[in-house]
Protein backbone atom coordinates (compact mmCIF):
# COMPACT_ATOMS: atom_id res chain seq x y z
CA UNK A 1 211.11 198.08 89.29
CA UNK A 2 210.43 196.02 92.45
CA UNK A 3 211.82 192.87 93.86
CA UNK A 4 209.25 190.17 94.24
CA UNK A 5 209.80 188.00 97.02
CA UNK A 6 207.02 185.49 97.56
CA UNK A 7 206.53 184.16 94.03
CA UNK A 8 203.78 181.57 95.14
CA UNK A 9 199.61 182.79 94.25
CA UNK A 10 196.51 181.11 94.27
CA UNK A 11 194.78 179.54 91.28
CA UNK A 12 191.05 179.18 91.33
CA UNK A 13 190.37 176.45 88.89
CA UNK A 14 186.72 174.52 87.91
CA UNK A 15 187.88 171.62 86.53
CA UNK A 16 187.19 170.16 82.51
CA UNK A 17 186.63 174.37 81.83
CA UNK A 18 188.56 177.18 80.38
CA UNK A 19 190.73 177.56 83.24
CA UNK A 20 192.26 173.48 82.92
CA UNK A 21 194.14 175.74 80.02
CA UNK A 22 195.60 177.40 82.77
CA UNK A 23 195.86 175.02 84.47
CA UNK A 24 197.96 173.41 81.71
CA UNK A 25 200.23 176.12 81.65
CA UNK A 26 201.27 176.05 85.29
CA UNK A 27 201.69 172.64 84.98
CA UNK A 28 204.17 173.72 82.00
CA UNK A 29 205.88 175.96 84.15
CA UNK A 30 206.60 173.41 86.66
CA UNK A 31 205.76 176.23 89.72
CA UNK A 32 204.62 175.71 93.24
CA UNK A 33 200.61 177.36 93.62
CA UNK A 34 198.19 176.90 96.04
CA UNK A 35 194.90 175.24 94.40
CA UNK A 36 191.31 176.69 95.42
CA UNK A 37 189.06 173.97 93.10
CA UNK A 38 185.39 175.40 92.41
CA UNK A 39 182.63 173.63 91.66
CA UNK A 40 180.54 175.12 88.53
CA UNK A 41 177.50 172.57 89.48
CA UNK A 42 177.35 173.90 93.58
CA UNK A 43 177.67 177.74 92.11
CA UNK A 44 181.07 178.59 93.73
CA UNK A 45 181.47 180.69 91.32
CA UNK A 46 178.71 182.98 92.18
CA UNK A 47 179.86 182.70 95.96
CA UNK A 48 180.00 186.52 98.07
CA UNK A 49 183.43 185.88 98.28
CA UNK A 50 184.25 184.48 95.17
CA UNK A 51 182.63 187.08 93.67
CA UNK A 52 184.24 189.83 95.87
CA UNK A 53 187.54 188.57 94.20
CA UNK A 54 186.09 188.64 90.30
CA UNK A 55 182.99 190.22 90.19
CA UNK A 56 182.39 188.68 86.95
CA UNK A 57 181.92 184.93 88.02
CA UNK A 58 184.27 183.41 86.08
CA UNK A 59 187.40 181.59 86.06
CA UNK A 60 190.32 181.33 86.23
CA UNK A 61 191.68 183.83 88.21
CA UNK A 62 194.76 183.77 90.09
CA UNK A 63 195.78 185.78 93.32
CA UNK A 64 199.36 186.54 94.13
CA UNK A 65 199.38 189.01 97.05
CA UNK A 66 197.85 191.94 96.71
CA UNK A 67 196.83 191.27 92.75
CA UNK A 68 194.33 189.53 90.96
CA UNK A 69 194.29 188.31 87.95
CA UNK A 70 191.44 187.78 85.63
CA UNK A 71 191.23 186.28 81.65
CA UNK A 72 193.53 183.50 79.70
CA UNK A 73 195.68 185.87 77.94
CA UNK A 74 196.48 188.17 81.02
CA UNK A 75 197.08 185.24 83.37
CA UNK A 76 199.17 183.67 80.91
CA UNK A 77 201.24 186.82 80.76
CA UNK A 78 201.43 187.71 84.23
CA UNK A 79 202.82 183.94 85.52
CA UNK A 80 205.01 183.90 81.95
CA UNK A 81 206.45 187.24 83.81
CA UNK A 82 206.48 186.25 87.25
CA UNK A 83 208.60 182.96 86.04
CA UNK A 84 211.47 183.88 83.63
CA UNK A 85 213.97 181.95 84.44
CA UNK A 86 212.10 178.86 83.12
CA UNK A 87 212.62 180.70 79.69
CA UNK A 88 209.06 180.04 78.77
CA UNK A 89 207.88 183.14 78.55
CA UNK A 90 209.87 185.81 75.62
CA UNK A 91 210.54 188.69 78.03
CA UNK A 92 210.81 192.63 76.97
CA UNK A 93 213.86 192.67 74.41
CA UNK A 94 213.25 189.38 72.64
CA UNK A 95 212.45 188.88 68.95
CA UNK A 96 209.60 186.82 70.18
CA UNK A 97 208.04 189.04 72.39
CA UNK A 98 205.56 191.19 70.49
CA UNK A 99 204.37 187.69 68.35
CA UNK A 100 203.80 186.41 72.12
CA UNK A 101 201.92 189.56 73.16
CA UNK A 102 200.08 189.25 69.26
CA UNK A 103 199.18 185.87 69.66
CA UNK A 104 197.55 185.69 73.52
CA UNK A 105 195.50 188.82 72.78
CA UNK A 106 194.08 186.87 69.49
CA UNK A 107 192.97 184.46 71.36
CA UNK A 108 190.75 186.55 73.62
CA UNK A 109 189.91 189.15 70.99
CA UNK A 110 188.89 186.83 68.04
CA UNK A 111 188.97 183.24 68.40
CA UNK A 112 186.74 183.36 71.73
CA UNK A 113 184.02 185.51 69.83
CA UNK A 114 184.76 183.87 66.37
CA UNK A 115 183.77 180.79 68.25
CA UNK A 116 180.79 181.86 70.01
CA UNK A 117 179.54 183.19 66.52
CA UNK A 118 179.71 179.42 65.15
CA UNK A 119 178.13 178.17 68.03
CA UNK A 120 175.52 180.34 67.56
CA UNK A 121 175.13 179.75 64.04
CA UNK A 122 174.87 183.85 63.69
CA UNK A 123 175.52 185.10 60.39
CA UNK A 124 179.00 187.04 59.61
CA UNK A 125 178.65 190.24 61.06
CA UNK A 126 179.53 193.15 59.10
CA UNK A 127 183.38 193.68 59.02
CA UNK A 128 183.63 197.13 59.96
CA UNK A 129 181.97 196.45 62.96
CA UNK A 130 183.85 192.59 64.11
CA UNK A 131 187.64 193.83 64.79
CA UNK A 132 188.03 189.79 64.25
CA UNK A 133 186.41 189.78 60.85
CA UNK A 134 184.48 186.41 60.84
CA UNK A 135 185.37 182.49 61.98
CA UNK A 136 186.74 181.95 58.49
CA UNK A 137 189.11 184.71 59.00
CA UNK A 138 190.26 184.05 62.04
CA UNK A 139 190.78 179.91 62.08
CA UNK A 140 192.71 180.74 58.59
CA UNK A 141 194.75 183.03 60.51
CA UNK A 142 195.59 180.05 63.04
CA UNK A 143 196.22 177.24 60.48
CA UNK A 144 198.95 179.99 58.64
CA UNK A 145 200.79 180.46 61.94
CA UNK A 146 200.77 176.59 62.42
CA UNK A 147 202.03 175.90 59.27
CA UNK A 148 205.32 177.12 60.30
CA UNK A 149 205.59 175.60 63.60
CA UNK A 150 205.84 173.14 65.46
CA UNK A 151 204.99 175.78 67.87
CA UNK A 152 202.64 179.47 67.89
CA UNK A 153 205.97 180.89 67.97
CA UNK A 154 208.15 178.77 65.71
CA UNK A 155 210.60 176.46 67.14
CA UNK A 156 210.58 177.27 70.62
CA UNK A 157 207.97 175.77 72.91
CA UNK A 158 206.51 179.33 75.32
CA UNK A 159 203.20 180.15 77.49
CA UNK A 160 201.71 180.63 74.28
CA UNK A 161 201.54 177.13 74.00
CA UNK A 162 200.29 176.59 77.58
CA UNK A 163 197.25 178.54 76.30
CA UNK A 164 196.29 177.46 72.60
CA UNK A 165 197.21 174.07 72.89
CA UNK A 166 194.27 172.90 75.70
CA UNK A 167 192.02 175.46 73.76
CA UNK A 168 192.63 174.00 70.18
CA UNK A 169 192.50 170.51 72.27
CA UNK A 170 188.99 171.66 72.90
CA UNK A 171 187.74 173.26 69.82
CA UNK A 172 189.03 170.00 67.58
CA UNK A 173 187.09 167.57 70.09
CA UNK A 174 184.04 169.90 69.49
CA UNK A 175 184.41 170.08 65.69
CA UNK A 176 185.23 174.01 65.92
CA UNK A 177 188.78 173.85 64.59
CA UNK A 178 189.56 173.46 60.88
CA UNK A 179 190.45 169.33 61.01
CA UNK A 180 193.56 169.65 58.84
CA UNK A 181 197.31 168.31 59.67
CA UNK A 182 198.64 171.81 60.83
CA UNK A 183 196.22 171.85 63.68
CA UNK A 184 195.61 168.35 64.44
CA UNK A 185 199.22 167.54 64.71
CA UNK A 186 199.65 170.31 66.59
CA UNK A 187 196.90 168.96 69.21
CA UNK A 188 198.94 165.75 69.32
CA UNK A 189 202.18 167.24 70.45
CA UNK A 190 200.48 168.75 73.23
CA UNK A 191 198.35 165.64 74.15
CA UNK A 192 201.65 163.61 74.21
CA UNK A 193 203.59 166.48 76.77
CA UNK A 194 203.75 164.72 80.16
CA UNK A 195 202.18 168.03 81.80
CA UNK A 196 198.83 167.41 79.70
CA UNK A 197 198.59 164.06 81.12
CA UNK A 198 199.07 165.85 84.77
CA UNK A 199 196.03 167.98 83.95
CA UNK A 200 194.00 165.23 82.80
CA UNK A 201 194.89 163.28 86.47
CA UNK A 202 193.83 166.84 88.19
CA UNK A 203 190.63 167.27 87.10
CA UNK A 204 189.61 163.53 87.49
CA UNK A 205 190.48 163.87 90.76
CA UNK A 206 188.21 167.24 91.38
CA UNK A 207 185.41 165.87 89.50
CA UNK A 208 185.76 162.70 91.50
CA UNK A 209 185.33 164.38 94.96
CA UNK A 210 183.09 167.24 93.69
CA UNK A 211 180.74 164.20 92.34
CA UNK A 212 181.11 162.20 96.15
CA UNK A 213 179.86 165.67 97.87
């Protein structure tokens, strides 16, 4: 184990994307960060030395020091870590910790290809070969995990919420999620959180001066 000292990182964020749910979460978190805003429409993304940080293009990413961090679920994980004592995050020892770990990995690992199969219109793959199974499968798997809430993890707002509440935000305004109460109501808890209304004001703002030049 290590002490770590300087807790503040970098976020690179492009604004009204996947990385405003991360963007969400630090807001949750209530942390100081530096912002580095990229514009998808100029290409920053695809900048040498953006691309010298995360080869693949994408974002978000965050830096803190020496490490980078790539993909929803990891980020999520990493700042959930780096944070404890805003007891967001379930931490090694807690009940809670494996569902966390269970339900930021089936984000990435099934609902981000269950979606891009819909969008597609592709037919169900072959189950053997999809470790999520097919959209059905997985969005019923999200609507029975609702139906307890009020949260992913029960009763206890965490970073899990930080993620899959902007990305079920998304997915219901673009007719991807199932529209019944479990989820919807679930979208309107996290529309009504004062940190979702933060987010919102961000990314106005960066769209705003990426639009002026």
């Amino acid at each position: 184990m290590y002490a770590v000292t300087d807790r503040r990182f970098t976020f690179f964020h492009a604004p009204n994307t996947r990385s405003s749910c991360t963007l969400h979460l630090i807001e949750e978190l209530g942390v100081p960060y530096d912002l580095h805003p990229l514009s998808l429409d100029r290409e920053d993304h695809k900048a040498p030395d953006y691309l010298a940080l995360n080869p693949m293009g994408k974002v978000p990413a965050i830096r803190h020091g020496a490490a980078v961090v790539t993909e929803l679920g990891a980020i999520t994980l990493y700042l959930g870590d780096l944070f404890p004592e805003t007891g967001l995050c379930p931490q090694p020892g807690d009940p809670l910790r494996g569902p966390l770990l269970r339900w930021l990995f089936f984000y990435g690992n099934c609902v981000e290809p269950a979606v891009l199969q819909k969008a597609m219109k592709w037919p169900d793959p072959p189950k053997r070969m999809a470790g999520y199974g097919a959209f059905d499968d997985v969005m019923a798997a999200v609507v029975d995990r609702l139906e307890e809430g009020p949260w992913f993890l029960g009763e206890r707002f965490t970073v899990a919420d930080g993620l899959w509440g902007p990305a079920l935000g998304w997915l219901t305004r673009f007719g991807m999620a199932p529209q019944v109460a479990a989820v919807t109501d679930y979208v309107a808890r996290i529309e009504a959180r004062p940190a979702t209304a933060r987010v919102l004001a961000i990314d106005a703002e960066l769209t705003a001066k990426f639009e002026a030049g």
